[in-house]
PDB file of N, CA and C in Angstrom:
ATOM      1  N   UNK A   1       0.855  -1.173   0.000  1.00  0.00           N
ATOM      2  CA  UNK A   1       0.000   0.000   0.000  1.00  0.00           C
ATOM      3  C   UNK A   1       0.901   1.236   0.000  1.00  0.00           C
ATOM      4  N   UNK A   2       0.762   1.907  -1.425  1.00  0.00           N
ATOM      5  CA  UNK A   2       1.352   3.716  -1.004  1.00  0.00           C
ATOM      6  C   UNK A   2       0.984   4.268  -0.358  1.00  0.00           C
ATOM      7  N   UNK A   3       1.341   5.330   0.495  1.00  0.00           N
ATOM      8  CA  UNK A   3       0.945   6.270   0.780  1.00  0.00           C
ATOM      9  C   UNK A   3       0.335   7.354   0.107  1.00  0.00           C
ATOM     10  N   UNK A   4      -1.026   8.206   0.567  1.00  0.00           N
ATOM     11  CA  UNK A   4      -1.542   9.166  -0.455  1.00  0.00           C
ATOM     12  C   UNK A   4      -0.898  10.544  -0.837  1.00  0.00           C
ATOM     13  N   UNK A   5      -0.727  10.645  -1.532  1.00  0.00           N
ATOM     14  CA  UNK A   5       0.045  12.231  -2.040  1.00  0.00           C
ATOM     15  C   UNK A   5      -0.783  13.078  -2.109  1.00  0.00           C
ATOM     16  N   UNK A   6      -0.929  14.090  -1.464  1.00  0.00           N
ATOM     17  CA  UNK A   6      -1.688  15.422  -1.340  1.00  0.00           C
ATOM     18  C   UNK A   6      -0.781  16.746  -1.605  1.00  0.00           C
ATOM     19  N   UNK A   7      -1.454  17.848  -2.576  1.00  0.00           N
ATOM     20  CA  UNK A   7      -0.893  19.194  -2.554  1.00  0.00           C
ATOM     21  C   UNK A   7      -0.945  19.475  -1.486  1.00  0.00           C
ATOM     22  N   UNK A   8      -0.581  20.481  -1.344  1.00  0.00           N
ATOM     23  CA  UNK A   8      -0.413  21.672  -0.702  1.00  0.00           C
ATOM     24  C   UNK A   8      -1.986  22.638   0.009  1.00  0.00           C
ATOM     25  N   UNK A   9      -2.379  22.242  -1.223  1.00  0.00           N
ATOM     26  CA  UNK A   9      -3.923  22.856  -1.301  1.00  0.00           C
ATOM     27  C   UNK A   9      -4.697  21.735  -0.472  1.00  0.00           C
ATOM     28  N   UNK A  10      -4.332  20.668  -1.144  1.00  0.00           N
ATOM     29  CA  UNK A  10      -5.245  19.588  -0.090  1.00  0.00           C
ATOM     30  C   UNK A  10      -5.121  19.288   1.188  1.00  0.00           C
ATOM     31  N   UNK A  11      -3.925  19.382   0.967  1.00  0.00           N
ATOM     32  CA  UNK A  11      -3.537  19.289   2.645  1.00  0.00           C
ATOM     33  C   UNK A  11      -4.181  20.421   3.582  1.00  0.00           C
ATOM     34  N   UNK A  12      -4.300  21.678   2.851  1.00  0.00           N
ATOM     35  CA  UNK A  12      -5.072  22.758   3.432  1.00  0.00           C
ATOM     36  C   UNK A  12      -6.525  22.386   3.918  1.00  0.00           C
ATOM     37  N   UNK A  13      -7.209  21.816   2.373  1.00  0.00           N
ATOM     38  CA  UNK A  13      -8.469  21.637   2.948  1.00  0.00           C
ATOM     39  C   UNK A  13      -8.888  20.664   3.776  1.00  0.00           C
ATOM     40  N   UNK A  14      -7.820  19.619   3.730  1.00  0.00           N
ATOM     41  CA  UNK A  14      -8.244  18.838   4.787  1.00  0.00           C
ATOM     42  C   UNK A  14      -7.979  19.330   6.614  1.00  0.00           C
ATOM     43  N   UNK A  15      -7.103  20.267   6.227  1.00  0.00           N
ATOM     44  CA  UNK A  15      -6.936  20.752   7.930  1.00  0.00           C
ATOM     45  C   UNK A  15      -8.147  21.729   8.117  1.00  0.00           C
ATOM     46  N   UNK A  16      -8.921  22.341   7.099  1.00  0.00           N
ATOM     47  CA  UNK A  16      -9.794  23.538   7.359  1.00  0.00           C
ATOM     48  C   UNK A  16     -11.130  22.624   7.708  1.00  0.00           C
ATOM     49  N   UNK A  17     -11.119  21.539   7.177  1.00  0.00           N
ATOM     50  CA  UNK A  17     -12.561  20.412   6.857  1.00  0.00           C
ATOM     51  C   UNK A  17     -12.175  20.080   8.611  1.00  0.00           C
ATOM     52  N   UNK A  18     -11.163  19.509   9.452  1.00  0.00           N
ATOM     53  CA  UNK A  18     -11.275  19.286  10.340  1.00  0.00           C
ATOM     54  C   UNK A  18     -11.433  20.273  11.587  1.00  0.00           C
ATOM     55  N   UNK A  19     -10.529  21.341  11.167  1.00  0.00           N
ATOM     56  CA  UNK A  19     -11.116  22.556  12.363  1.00  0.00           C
ATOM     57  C   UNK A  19     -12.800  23.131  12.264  1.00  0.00           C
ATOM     58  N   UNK A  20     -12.980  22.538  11.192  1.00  0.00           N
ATOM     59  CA  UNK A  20     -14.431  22.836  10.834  1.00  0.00           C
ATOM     60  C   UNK A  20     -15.419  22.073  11.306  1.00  0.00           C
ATOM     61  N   UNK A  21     -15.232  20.824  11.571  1.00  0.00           N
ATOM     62  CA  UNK A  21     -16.130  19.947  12.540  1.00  0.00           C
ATOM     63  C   UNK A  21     -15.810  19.996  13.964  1.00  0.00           C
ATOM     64  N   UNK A  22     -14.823  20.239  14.351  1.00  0.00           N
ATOM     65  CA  UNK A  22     -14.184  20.541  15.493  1.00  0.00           C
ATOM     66  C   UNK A  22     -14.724  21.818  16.143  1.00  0.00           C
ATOM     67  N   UNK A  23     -15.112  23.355  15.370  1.00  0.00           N
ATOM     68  CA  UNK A  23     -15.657  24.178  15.791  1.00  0.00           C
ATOM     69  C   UNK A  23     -17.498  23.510  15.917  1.00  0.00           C
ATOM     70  N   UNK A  24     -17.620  23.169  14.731  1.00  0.00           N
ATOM     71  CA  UNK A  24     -18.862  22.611  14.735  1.00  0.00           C
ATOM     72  C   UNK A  24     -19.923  21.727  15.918  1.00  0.00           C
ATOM     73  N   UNK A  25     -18.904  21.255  16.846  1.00  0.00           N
ATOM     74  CA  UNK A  25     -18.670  20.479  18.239  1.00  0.00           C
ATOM     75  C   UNK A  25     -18.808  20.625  19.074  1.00  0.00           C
ATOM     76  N   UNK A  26     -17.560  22.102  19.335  1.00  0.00           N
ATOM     77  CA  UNK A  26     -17.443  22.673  19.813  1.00  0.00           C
ATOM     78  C   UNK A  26     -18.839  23.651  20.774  1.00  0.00           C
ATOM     79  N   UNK A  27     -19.385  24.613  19.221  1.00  0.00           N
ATOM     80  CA  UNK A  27     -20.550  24.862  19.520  1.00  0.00           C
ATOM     81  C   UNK A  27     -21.851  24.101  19.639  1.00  0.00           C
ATOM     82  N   UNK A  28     -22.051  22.812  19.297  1.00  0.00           N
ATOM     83  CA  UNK A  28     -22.796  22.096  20.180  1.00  0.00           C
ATOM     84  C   UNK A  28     -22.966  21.713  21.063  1.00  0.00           C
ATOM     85  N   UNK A  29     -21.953  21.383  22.008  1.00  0.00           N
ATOM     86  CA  UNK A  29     -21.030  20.839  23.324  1.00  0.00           C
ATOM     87  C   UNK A  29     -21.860  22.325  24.267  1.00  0.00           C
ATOM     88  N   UNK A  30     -21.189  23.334  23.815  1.00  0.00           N
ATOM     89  CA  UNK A  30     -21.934  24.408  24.583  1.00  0.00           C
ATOM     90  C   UNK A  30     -22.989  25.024  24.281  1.00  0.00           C
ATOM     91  N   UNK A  31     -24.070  25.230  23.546  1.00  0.00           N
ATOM     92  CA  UNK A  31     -25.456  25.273  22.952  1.00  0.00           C
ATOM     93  C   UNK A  31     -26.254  24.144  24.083  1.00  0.00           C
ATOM     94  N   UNK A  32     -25.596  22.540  24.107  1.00  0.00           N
ATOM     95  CA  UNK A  32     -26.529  21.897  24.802  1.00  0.00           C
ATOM     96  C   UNK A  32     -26.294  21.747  26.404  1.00  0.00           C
ATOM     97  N   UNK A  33     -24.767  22.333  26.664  1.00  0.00           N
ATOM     98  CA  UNK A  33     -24.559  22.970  28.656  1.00  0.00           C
ATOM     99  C   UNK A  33     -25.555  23.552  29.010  1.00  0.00           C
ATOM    100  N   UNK A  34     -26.080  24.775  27.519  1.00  0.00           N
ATOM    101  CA  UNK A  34     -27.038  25.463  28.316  1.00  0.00           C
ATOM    102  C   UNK A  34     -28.690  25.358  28.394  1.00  0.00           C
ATOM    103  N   UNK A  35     -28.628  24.468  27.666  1.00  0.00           N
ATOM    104  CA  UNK A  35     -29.966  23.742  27.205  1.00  0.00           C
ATOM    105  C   UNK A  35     -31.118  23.906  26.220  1.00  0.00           C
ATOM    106  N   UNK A  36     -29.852  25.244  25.490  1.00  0.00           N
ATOM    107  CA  UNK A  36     -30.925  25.957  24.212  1.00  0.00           C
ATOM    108  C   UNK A  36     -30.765  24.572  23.205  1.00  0.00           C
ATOM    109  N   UNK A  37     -30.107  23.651  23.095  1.00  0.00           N
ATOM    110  CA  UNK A  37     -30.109  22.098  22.366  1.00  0.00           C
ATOM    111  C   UNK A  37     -31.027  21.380  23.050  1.00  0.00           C
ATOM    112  N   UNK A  38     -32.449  20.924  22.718  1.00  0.00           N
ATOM    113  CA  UNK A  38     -32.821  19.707  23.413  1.00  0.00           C
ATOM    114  C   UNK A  38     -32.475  18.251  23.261  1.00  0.00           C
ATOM    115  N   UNK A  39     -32.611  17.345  24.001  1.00  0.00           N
ATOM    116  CA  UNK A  39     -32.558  16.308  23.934  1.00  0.00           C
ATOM    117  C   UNK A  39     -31.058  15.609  24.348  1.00  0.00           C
ATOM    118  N   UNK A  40     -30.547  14.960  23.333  1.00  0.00           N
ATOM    119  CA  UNK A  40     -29.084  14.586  23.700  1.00  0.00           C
ATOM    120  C   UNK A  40     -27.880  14.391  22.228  1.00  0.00           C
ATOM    121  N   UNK A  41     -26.911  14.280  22.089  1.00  0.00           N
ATOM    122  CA  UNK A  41     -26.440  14.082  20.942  1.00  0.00           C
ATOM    123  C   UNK A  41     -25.164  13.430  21.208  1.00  0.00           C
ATOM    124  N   UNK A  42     -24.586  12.758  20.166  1.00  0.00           N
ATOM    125  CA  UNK A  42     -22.899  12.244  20.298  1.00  0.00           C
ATOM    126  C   UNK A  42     -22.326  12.973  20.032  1.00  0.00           C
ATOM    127  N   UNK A  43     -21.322  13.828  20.313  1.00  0.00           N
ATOM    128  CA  UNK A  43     -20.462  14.560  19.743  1.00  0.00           C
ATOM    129  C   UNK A  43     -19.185  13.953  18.871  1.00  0.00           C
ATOM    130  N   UNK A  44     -18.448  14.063  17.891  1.00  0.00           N
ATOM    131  CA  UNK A  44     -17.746  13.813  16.903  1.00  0.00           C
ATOM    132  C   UNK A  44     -16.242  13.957  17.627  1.00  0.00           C
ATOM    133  N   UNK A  45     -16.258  14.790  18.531  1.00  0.00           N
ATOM    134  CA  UNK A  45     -15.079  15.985  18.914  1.00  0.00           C
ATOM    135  C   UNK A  45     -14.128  14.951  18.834  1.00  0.00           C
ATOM    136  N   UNK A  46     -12.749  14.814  18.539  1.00  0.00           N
ATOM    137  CA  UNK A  46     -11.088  13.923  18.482  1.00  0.00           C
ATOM    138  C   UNK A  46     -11.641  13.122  17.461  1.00  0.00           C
ATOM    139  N   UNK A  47     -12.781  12.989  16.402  1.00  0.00           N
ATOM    140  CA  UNK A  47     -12.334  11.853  15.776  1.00  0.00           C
ATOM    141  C   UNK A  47     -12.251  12.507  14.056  1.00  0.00           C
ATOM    142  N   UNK A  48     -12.276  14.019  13.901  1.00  0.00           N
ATOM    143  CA  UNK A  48     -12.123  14.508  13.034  1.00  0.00           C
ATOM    144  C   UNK A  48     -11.673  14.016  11.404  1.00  0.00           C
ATOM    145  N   UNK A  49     -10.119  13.496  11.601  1.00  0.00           N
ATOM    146  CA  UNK A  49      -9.437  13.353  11.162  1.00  0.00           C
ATOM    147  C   UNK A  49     -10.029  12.062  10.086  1.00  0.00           C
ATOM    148  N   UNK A  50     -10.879  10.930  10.806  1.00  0.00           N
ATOM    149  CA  UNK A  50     -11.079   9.355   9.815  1.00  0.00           C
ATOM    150  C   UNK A  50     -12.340   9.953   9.218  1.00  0.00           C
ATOM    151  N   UNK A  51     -12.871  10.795  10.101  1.00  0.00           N
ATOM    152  CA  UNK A  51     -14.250  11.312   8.922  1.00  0.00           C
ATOM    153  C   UNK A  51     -13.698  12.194   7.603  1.00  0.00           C
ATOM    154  N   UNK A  52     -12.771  13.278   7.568  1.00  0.00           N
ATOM    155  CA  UNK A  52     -11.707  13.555   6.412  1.00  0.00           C
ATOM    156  C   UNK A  52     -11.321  12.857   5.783  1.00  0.00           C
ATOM    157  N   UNK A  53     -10.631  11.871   6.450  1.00  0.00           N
ATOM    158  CA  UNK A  53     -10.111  10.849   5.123  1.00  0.00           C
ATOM    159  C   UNK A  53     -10.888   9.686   4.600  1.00  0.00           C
ATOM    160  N   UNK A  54     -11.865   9.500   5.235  1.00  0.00           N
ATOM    161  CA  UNK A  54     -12.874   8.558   4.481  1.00  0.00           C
ATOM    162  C   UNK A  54     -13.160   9.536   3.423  1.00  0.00           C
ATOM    163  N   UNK A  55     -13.859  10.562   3.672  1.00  0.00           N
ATOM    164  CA  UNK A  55     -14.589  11.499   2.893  1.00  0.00           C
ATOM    165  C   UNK A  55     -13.680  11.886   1.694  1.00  0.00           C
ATOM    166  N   UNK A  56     -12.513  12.194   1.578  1.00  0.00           N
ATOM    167  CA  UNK A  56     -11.516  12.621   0.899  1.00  0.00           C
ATOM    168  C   UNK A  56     -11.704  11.291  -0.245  1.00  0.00           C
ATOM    169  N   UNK A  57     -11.835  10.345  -0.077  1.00  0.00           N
ATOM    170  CA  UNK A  57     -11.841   9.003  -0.978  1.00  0.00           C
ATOM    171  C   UNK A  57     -12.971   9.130  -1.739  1.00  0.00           C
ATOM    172  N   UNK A  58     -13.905   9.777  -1.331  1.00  0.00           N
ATOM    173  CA  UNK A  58     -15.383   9.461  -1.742  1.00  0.00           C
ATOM    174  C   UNK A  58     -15.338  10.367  -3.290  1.00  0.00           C
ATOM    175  N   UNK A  59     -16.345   9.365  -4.807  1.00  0.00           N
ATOM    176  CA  UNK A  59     -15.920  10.232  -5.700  1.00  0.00           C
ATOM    177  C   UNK A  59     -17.685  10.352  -5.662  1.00  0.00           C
ATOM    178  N   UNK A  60     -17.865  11.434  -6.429  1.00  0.00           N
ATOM    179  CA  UNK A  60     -19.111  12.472  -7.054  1.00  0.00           C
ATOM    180  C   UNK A  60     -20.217  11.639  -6.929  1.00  0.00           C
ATOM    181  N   UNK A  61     -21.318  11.955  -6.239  1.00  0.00           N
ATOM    182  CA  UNK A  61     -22.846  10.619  -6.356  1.00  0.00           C
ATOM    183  C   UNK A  61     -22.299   9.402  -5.421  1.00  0.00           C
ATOM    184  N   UNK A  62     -21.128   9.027  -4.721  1.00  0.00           N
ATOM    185  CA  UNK A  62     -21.348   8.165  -3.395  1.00  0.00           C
ATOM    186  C   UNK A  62     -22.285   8.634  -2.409  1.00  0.00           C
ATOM    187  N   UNK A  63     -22.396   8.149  -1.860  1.00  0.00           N
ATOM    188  CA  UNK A  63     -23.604   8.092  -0.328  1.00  0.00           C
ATOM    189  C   UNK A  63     -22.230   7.865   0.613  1.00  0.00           C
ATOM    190  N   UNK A  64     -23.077   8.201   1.828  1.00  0.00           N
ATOM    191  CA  UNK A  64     -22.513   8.302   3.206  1.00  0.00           C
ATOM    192  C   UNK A  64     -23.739   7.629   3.821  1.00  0.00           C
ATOM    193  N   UNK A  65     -23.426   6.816   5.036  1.00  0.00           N
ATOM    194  CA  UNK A  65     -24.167   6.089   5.975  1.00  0.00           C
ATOM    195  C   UNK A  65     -23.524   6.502   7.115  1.00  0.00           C
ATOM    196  N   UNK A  66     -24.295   7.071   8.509  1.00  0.00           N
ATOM    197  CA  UNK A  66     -23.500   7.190  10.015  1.00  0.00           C
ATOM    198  C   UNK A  66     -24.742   6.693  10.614  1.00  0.00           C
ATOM    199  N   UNK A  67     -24.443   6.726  12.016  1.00  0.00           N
ATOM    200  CA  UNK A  67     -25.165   6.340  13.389  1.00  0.00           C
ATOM    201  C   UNK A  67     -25.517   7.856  14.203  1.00  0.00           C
ATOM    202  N   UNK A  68     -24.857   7.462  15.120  1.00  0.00           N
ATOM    203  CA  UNK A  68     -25.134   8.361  15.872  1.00  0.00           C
ATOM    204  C   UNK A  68     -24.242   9.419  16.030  1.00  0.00           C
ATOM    205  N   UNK A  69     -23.172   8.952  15.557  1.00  0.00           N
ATOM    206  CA  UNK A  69     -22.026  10.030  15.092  1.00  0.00           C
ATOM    207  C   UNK A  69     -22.305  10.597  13.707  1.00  0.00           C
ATOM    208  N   UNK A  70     -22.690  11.311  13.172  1.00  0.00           N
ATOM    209  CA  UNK A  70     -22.412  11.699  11.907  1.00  0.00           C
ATOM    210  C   UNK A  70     -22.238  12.883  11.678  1.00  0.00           C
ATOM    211  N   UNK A  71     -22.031  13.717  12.826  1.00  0.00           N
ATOM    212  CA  UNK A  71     -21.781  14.841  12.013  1.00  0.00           C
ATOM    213  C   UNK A  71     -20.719  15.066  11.504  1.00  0.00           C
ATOM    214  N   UNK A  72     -19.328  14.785  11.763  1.00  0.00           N
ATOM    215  CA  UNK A  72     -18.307  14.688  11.187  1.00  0.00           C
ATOM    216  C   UNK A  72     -18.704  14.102   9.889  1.00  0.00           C
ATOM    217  N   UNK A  73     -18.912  13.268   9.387  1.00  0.00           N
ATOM    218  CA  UNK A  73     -18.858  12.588   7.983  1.00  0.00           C
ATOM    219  C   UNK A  73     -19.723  13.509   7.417  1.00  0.00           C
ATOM    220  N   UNK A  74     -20.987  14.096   7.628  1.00  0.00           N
ATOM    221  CA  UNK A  74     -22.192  15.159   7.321  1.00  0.00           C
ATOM    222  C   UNK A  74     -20.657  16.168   6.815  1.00  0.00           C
ATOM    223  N   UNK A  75     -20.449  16.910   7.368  1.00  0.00           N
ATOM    224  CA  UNK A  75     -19.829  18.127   7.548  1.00  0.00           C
ATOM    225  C   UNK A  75     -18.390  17.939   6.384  1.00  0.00           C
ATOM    226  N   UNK A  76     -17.328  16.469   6.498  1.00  0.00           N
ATOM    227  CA  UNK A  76     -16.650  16.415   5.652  1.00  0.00           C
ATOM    228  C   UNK A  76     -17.365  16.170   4.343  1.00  0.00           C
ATOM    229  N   UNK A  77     -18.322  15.578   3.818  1.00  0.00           N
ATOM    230  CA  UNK A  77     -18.968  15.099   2.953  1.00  0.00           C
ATOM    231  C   UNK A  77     -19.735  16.196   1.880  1.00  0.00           C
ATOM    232  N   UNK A  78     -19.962  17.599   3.018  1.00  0.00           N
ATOM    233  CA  UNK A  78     -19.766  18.666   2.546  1.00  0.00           C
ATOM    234  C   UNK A  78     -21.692  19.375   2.645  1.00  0.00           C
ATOM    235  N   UNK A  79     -22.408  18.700   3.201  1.00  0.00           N
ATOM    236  CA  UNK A  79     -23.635  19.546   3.946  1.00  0.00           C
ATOM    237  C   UNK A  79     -23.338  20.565   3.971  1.00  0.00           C
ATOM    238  N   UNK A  80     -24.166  21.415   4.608  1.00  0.00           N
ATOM    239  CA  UNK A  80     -24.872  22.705   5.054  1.00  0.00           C
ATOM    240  C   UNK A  80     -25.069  22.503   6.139  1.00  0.00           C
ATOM    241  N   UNK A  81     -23.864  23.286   6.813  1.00  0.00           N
ATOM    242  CA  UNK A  81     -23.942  23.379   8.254  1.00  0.00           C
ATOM    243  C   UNK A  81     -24.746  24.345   8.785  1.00  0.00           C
ATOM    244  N   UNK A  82     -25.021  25.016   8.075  1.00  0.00           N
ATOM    245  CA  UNK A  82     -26.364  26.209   9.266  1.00  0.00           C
ATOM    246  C   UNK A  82     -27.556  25.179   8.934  1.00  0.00           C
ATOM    247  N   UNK A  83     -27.873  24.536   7.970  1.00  0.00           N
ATOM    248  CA  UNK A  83     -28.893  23.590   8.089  1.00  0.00           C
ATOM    249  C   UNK A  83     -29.304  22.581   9.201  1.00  0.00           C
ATOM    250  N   UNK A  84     -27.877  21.737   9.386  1.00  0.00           N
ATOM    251  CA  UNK A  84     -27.512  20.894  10.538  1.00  0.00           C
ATOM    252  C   UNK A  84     -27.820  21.449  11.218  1.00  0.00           C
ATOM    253  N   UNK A  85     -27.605  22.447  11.873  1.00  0.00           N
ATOM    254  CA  UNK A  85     -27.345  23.448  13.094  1.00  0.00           C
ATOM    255  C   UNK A  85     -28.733  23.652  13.425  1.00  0.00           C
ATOM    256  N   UNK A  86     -29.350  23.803  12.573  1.00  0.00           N
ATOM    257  CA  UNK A  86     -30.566  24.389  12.939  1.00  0.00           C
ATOM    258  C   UNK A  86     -31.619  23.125  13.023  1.00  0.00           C
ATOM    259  N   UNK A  87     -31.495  22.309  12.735  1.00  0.00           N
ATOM    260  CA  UNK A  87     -32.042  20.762  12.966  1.00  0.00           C
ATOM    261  C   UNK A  87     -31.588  20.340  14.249  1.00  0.00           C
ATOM    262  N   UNK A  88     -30.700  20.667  14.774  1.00  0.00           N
ATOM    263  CA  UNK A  88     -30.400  20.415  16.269  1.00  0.00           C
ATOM    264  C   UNK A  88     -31.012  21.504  16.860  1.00  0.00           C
ATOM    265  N   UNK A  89     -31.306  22.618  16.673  1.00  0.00           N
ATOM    266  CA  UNK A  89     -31.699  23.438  17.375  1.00  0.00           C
ATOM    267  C   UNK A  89     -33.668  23.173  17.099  1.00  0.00           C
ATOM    268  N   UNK A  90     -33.959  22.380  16.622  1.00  0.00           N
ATOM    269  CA  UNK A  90     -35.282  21.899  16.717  1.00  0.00           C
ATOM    270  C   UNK A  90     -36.542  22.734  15.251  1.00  0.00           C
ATOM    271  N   UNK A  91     -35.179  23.332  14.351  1.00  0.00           N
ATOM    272  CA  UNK A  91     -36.117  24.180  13.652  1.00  0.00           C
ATOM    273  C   UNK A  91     -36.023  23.508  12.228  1.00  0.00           C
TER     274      UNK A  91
END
């Protein structure tokens, strides 16, 4: 097995795709401390990185399948995060 070769550029977006679920987490983690989130959720937070590189593999018209984790794979896969966001927030 090679290893994958990434630009410069990719390598970018894959670090921006992970601080991006990571903020994404972030503000859920504290949205549901204060209880403007109802209910309960898994948070994604440290596993950033395998939802990127699964996603990074994926070509044009694949599907994604998650559990109860998905927002990471949602978010690398390339959703609409004020959408998400607002589906947790009950709207």
């Amino acid at each position: 097995m090679s290893a994958l070769q990434l630009s410069h550029e990719e390598l970018l977006k894959v670090y921006r795709t992970m601080r991006m679920i990571r903020r994404f987490e972030e503000r859920v983690m504290a949205e549901m401390a204060t209880g403007d989130i109802p209910g309960n959720t898994h948070l994604y937070a440290g596993q950033e990185a395998s939802a990127v590189g699964v996603c990074l593999q994926l070509q044009e018209g694949d599907y994604i399948s998650s559990t109860h984790r998905g927002h990471g794979h949602s978010i690398a896969k390339g959703v609409d995060i004020d959408s998400m966001m607002a589906e947790l927030f009950g709207r």
